[in-house]
PDB file of N, CA and C in Angstrom:
ATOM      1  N   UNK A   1       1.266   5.141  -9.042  1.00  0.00           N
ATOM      2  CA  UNK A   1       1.686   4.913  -7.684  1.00  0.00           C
ATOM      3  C   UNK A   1       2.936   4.050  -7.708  1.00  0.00           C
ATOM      4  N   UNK A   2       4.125   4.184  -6.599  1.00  0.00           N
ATOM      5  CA  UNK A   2       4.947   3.344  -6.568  1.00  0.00           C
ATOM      6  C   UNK A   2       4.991   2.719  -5.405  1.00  0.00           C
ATOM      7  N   UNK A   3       6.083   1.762  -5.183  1.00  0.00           N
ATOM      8  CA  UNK A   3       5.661   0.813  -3.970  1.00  0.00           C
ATOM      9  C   UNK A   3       6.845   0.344  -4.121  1.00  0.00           C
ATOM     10  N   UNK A   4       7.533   0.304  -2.821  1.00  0.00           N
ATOM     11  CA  UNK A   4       8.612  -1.163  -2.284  1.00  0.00           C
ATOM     12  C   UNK A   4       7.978  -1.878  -1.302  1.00  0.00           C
ATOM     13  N   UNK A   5       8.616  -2.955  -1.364  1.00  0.00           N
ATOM     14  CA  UNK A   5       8.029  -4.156  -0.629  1.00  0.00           C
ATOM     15  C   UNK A   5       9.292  -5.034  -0.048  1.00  0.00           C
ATOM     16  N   UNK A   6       9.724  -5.520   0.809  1.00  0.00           N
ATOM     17  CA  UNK A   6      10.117  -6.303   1.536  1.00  0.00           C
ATOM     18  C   UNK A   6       9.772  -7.891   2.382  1.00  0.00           C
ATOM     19  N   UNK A   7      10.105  -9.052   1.827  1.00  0.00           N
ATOM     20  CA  UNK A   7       9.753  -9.587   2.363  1.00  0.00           C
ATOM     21  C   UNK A   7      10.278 -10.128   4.095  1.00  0.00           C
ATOM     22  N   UNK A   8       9.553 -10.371   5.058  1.00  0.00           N
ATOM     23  CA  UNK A   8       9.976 -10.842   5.963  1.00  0.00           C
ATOM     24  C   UNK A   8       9.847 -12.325   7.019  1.00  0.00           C
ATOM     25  N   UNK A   9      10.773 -12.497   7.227  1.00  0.00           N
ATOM     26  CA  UNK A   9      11.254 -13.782   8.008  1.00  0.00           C
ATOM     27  C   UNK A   9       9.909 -14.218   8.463  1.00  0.00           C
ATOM     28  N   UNK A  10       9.752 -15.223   9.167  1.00  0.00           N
ATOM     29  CA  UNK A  10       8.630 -16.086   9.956  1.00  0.00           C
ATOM     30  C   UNK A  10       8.874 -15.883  11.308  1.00  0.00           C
ATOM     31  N   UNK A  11      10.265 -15.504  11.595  1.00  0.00           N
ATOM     32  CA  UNK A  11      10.753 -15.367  13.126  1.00  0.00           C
ATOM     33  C   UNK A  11      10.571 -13.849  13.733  1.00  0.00           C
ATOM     34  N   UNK A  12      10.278 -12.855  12.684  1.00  0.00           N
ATOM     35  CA  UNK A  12       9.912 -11.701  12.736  1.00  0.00           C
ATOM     36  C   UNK A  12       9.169 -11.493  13.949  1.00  0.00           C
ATOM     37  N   UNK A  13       9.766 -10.721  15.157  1.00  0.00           N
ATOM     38  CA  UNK A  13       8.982 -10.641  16.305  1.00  0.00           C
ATOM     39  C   UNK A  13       7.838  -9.648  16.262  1.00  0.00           C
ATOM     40  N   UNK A  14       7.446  -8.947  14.807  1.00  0.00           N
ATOM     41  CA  UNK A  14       6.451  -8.415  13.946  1.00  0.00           C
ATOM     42  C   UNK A  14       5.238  -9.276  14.091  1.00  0.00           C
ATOM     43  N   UNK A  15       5.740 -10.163  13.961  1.00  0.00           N
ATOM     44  CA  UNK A  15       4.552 -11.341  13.892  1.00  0.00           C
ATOM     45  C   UNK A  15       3.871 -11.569  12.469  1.00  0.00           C
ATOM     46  N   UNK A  16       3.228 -12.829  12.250  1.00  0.00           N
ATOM     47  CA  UNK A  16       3.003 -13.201  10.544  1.00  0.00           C
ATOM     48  C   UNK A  16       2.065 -11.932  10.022  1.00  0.00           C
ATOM     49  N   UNK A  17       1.599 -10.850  10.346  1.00  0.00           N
ATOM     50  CA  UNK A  17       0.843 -10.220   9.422  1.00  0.00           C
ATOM     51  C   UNK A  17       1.707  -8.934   8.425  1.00  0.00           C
ATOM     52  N   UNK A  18       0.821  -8.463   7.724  1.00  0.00           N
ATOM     53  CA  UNK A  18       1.553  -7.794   6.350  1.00  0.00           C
ATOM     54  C   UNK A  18       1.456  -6.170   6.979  1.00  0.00           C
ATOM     55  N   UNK A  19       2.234  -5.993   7.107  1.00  0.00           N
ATOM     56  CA  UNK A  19       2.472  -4.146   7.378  1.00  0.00           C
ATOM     57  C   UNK A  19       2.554  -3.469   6.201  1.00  0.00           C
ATOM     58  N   UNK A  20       1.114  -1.971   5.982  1.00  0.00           N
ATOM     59  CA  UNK A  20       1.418  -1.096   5.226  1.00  0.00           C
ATOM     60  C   UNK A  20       1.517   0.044   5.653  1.00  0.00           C
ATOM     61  N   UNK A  21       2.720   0.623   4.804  1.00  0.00           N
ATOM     62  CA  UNK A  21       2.832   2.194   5.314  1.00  0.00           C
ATOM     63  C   UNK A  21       2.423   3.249   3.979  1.00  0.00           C
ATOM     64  N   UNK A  22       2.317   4.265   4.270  1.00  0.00           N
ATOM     65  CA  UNK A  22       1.785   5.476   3.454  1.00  0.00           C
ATOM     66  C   UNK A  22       2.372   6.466   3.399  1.00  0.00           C
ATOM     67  N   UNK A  23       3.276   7.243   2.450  1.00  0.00           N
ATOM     68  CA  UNK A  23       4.130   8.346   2.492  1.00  0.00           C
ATOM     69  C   UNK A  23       3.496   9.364   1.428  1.00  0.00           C
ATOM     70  N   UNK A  24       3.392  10.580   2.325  1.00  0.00           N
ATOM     71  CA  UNK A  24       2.393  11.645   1.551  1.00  0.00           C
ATOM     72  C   UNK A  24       3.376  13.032   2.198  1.00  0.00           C
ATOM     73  N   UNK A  25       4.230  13.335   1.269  1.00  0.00           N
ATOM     74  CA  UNK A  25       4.939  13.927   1.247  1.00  0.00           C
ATOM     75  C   UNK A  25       4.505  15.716   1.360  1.00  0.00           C
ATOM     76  N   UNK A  26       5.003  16.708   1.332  1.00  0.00           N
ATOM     77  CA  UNK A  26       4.617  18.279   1.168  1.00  0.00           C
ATOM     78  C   UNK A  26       4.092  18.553  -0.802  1.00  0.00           C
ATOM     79  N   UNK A  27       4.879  17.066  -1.256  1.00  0.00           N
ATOM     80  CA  UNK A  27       4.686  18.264  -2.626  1.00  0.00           C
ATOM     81  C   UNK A  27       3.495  17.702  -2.668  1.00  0.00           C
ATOM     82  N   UNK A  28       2.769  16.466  -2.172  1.00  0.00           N
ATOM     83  CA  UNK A  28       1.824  16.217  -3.207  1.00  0.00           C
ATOM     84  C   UNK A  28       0.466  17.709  -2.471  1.00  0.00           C
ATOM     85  N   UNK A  29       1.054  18.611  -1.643  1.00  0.00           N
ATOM     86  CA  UNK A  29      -0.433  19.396  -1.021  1.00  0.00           C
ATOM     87  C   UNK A  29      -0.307  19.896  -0.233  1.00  0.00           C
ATOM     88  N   UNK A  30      -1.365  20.921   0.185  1.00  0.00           N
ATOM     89  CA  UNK A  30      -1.618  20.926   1.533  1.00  0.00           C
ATOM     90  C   UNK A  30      -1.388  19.741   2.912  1.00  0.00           C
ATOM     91  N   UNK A  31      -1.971  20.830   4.009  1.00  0.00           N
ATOM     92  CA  UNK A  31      -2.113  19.867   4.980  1.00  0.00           C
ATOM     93  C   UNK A  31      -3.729  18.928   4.987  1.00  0.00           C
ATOM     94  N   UNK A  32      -4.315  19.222   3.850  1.00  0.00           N
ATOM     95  CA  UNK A  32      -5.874  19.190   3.806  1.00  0.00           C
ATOM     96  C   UNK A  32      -5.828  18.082   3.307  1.00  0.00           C
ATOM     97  N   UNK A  33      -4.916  18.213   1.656  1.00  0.00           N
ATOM     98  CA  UNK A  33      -5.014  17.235   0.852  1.00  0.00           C
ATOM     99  C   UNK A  33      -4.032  16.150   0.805  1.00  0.00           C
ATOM    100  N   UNK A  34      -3.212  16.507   1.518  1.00  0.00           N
ATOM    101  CA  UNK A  34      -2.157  15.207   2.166  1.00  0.00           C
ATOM    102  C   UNK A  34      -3.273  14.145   2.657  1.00  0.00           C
ATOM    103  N   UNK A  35      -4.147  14.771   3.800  1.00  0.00           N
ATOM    104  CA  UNK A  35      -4.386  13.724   4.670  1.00  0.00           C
ATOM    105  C   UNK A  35      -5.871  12.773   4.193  1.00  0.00           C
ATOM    106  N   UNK A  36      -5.940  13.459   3.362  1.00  0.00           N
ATOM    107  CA  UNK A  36      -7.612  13.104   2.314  1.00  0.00           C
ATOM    108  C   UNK A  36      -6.840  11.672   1.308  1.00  0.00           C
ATOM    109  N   UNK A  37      -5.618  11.941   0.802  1.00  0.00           N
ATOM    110  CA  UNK A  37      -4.665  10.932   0.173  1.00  0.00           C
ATOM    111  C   UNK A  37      -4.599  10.069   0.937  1.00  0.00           C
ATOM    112  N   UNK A  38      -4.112  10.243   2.502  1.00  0.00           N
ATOM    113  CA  UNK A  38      -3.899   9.007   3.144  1.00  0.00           C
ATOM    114  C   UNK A  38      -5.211   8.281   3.849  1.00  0.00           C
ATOM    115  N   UNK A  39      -6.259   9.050   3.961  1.00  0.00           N
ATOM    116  CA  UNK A  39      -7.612   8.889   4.130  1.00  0.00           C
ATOM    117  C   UNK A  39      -8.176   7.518   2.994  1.00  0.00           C
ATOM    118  N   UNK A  40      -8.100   8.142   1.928  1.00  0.00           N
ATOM    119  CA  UNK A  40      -8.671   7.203   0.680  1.00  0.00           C
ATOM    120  C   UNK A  40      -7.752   6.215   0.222  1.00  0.00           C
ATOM    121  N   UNK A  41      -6.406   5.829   0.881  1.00  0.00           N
ATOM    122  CA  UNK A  41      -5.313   4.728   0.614  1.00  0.00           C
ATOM    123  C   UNK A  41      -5.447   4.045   1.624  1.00  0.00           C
ATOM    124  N   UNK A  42      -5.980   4.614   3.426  1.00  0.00           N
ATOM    125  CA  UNK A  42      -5.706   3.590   4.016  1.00  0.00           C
ATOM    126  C   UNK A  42      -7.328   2.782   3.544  1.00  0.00           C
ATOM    127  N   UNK A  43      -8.165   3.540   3.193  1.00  0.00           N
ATOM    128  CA  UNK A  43      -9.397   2.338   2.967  1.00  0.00           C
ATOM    129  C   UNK A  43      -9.351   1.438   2.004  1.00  0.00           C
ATOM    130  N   UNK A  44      -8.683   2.126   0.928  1.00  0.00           N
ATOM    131  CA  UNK A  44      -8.289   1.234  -0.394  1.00  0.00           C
ATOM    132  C   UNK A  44      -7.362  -0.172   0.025  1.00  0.00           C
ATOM    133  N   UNK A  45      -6.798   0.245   1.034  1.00  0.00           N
ATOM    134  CA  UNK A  45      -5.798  -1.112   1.929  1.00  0.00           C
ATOM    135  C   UNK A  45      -6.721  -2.227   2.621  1.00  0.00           C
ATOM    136  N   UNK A  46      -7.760  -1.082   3.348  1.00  0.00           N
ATOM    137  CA  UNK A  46      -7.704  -1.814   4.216  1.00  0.00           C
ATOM    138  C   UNK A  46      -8.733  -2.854   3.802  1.00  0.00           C
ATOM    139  N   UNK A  47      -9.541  -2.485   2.438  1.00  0.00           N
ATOM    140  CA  UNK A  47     -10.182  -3.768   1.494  1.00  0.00           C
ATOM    141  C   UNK A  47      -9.597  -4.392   0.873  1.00  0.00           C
ATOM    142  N   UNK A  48      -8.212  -4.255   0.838  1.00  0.00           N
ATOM    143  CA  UNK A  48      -7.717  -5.090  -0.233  1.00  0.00           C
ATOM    144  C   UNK A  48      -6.474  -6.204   0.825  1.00  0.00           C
ATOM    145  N   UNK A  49      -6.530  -5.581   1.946  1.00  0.00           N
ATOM    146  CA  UNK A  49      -5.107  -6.487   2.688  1.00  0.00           C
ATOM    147  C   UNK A  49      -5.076  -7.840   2.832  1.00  0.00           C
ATOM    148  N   UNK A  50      -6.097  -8.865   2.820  1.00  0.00           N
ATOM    149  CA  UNK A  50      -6.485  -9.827   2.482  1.00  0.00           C
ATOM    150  C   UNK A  50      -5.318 -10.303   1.338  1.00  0.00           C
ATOM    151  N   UNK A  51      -5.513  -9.737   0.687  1.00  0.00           N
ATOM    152  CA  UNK A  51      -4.431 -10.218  -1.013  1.00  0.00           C
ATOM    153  C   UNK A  51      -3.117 -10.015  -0.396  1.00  0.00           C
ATOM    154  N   UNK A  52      -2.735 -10.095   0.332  1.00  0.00           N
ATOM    155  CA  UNK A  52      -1.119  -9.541   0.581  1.00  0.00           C
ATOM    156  C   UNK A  52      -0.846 -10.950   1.359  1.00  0.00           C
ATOM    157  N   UNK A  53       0.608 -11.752   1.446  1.00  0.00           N
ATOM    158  CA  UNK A  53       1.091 -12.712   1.957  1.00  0.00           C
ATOM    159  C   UNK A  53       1.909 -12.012   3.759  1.00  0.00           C
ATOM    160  N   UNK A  54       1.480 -12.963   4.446  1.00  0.00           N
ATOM    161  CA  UNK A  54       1.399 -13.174   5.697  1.00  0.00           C
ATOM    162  C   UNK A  54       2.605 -11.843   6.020  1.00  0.00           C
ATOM    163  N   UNK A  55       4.306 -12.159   5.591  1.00  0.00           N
ATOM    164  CA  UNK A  55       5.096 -11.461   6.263  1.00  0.00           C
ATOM    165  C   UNK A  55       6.023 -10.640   5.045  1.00  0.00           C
ATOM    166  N   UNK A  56       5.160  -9.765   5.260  1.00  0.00           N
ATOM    167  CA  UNK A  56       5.420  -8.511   4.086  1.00  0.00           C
ATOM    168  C   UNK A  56       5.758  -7.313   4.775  1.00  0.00           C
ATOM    169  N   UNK A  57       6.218  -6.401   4.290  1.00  0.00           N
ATOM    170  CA  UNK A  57       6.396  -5.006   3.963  1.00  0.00           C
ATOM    171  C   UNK A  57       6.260  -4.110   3.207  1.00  0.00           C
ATOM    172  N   UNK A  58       5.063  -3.459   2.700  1.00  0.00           N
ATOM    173  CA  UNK A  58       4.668  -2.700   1.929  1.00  0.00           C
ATOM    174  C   UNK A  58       4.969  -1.079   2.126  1.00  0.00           C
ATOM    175  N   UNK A  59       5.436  -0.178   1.400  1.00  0.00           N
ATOM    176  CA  UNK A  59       5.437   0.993   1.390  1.00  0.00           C
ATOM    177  C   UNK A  59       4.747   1.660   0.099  1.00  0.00           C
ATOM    178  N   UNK A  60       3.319   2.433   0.188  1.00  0.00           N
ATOM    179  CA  UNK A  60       2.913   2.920  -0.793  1.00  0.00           C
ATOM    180  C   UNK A  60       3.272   4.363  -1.405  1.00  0.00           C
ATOM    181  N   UNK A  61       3.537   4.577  -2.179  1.00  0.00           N
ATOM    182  CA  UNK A  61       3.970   6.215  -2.261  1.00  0.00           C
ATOM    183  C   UNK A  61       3.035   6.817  -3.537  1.00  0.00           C
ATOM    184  N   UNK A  62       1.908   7.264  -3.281  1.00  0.00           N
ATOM    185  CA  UNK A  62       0.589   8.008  -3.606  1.00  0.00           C
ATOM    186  C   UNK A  62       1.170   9.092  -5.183  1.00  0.00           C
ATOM    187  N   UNK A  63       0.482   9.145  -6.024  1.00  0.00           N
ATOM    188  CA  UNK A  63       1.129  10.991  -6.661  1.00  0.00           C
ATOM    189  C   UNK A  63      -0.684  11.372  -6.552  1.00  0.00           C
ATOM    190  N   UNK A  64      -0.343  12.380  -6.505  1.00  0.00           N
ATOM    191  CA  UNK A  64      -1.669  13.542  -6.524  1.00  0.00           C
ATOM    192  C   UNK A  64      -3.067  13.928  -7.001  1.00  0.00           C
ATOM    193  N   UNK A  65      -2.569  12.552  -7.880  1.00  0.00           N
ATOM    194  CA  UNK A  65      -4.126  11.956  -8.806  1.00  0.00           C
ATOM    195  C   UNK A  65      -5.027  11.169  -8.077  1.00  0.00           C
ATOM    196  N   UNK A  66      -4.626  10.700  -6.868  1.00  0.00           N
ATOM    197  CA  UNK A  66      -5.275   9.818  -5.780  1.00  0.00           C
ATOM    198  C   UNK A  66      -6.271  10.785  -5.680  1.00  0.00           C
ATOM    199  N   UNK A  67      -6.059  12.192  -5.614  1.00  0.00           N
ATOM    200  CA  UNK A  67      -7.470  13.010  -5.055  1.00  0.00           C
ATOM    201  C   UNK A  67      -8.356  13.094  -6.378  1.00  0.00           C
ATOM    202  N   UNK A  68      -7.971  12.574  -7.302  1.00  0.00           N
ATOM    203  CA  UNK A  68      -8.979  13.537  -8.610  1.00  0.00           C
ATOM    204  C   UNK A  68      -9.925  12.561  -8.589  1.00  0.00           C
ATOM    205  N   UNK A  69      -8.670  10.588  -9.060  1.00  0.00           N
ATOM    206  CA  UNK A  69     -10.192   9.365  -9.455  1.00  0.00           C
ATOM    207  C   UNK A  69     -10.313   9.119  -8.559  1.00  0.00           C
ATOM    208  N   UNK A  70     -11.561   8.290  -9.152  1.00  0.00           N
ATOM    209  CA  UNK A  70     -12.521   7.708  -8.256  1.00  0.00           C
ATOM    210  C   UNK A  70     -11.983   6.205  -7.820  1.00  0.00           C
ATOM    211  N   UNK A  71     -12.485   6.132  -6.177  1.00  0.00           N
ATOM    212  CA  UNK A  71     -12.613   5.494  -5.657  1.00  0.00           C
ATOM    213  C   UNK A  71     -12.252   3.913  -6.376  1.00  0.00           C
ATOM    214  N   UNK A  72     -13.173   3.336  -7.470  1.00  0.00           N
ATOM    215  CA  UNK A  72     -12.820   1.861  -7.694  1.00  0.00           C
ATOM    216  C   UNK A  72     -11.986   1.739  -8.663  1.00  0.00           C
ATOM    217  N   UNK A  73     -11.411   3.045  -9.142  1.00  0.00           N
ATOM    218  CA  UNK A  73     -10.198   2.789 -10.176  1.00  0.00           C
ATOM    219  C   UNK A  73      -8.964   2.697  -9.405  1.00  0.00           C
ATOM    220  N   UNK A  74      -9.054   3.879  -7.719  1.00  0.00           N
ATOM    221  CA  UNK A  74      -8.063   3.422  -6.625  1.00  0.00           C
ATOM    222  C   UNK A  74      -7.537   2.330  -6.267  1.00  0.00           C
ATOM    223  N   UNK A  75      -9.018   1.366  -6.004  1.00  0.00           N
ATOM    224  CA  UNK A  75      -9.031   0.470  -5.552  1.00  0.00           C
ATOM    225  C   UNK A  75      -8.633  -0.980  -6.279  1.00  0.00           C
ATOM    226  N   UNK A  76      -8.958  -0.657  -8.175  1.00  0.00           N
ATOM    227  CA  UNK A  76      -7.705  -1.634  -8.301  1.00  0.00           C
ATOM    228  C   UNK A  76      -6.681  -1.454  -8.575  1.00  0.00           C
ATOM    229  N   UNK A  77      -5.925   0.159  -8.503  1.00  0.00           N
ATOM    230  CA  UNK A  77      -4.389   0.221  -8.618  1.00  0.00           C
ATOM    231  C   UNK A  77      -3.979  -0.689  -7.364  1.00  0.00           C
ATOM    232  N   UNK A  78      -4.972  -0.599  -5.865  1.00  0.00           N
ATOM    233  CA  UNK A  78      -4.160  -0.621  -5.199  1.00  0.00           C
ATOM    234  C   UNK A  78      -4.030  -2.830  -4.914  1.00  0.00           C
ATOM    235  N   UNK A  79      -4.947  -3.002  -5.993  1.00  0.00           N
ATOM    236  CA  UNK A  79      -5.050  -4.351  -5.489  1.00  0.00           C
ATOM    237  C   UNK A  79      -4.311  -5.092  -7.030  1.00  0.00           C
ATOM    238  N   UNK A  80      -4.033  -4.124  -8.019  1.00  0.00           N
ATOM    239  CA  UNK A  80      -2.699  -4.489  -8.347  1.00  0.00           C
ATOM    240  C   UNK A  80      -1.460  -4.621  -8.410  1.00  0.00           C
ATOM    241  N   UNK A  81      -1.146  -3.540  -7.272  1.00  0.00           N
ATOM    242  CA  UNK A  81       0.112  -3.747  -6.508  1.00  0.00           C
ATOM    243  C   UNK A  81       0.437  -4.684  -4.872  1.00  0.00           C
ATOM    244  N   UNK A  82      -0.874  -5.127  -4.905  1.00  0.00           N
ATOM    245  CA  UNK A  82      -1.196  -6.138  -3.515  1.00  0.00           C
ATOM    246  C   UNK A  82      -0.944  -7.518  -4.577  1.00  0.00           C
ATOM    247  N   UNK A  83      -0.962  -7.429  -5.893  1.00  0.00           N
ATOM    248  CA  UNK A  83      -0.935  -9.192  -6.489  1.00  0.00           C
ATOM    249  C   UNK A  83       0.472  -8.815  -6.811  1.00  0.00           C
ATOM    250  N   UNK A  84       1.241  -8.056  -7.467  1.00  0.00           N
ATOM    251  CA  UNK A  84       2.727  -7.744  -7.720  1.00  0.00           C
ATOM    252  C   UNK A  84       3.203  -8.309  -6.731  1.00  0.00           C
ATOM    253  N   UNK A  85       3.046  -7.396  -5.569  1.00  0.00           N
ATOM    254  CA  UNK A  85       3.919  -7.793  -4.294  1.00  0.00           C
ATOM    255  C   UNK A  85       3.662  -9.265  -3.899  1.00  0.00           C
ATOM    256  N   UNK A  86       2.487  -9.698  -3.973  1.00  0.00           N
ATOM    257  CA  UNK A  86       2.455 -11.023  -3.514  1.00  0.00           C
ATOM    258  C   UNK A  86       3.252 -11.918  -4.319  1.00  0.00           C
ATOM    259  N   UNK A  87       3.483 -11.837  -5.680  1.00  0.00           N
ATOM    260  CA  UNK A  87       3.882 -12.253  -7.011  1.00  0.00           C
ATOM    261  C   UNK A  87       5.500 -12.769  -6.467  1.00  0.00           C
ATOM    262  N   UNK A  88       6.195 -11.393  -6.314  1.00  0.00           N
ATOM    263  CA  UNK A  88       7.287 -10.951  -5.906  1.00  0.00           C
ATOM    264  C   UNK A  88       7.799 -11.629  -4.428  1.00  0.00           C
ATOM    265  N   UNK A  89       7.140 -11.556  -3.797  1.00  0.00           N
ATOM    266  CA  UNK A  89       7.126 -12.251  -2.294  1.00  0.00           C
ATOM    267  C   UNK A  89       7.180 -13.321  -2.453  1.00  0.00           C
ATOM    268  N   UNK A  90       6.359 -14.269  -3.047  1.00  0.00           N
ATOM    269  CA  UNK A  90       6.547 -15.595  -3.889  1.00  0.00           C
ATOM    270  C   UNK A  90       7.897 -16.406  -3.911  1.00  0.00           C
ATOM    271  N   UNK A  91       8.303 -15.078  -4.744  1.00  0.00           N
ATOM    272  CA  UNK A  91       9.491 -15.527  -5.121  1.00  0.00           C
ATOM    273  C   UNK A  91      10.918 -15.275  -4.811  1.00  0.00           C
ATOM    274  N   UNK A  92      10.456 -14.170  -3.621  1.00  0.00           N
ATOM    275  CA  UNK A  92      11.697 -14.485  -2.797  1.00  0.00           C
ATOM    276  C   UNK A  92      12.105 -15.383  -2.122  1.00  0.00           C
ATOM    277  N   UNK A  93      11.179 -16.008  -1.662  1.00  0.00           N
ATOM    278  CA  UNK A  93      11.235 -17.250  -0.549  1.00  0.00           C
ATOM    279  C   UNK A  93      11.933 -18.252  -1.066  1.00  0.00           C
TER     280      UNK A  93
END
C-alpha cells in the first residue's frame, strides 16, 4: 500500500481531527471489487484512527491484494502506516 500524508496547521478551519481518504482506482477491479477494497480500508481506519495526530492528511492508495489477506494482516499494514505518518508529522512541526 502507498500513502501521502500532509501535515496541517492548527488554524485549519478543518478543525483538529485527522482526515482519511481512499483511492480505488478502475485497475484495481470491478465495480464489485473496488468497493469491497474501500469497504475493508475504511474499517481497517476506522480501528486504527486513534494512532494518527490531531491535524493530518492521509491519502491511502490500496493494490489488489487488499481483497485476497486477511483482515488482521490489513489491519497492521494499515496501523503501520498510521505510526509512519505520525512519525513523519512529528517531524514536520
Amino acid at each position: 500500500m502507498s500513502y501521502f500524508f500532509r501535515a496541517r496547521s492548527t488554524e485549519d478551519p478543518a478543525g483538529a481531527q485527522p482526515r482519511v481518504g481512499l483511492t480505488a482506482g478502475r485497475v484495481l477491479g470491478g465495480a464489485v471489487e473496488r468497493n469491497r477494497i474501500r469497504r475493508r480500508m475504511r474499517e481497517a481506519v476506522r480501528l486504527h484512527l486513534n494512532e494518527l495526530p490531531p491535524c493530518v492528511d492521509v491519502v491511502l492508495h490500496p493494490r489488489r491484494l487488499v481483497l485476497e489477506i486477511e483482515f488482521a494482516r490489513l489491519e497492521r499494514e494499515v496501523s503501520r502506516v498510521f505510526a509512519s505518518v505520525a512519525g513523519g508529522a512529528e517531524g514536520k512541526k
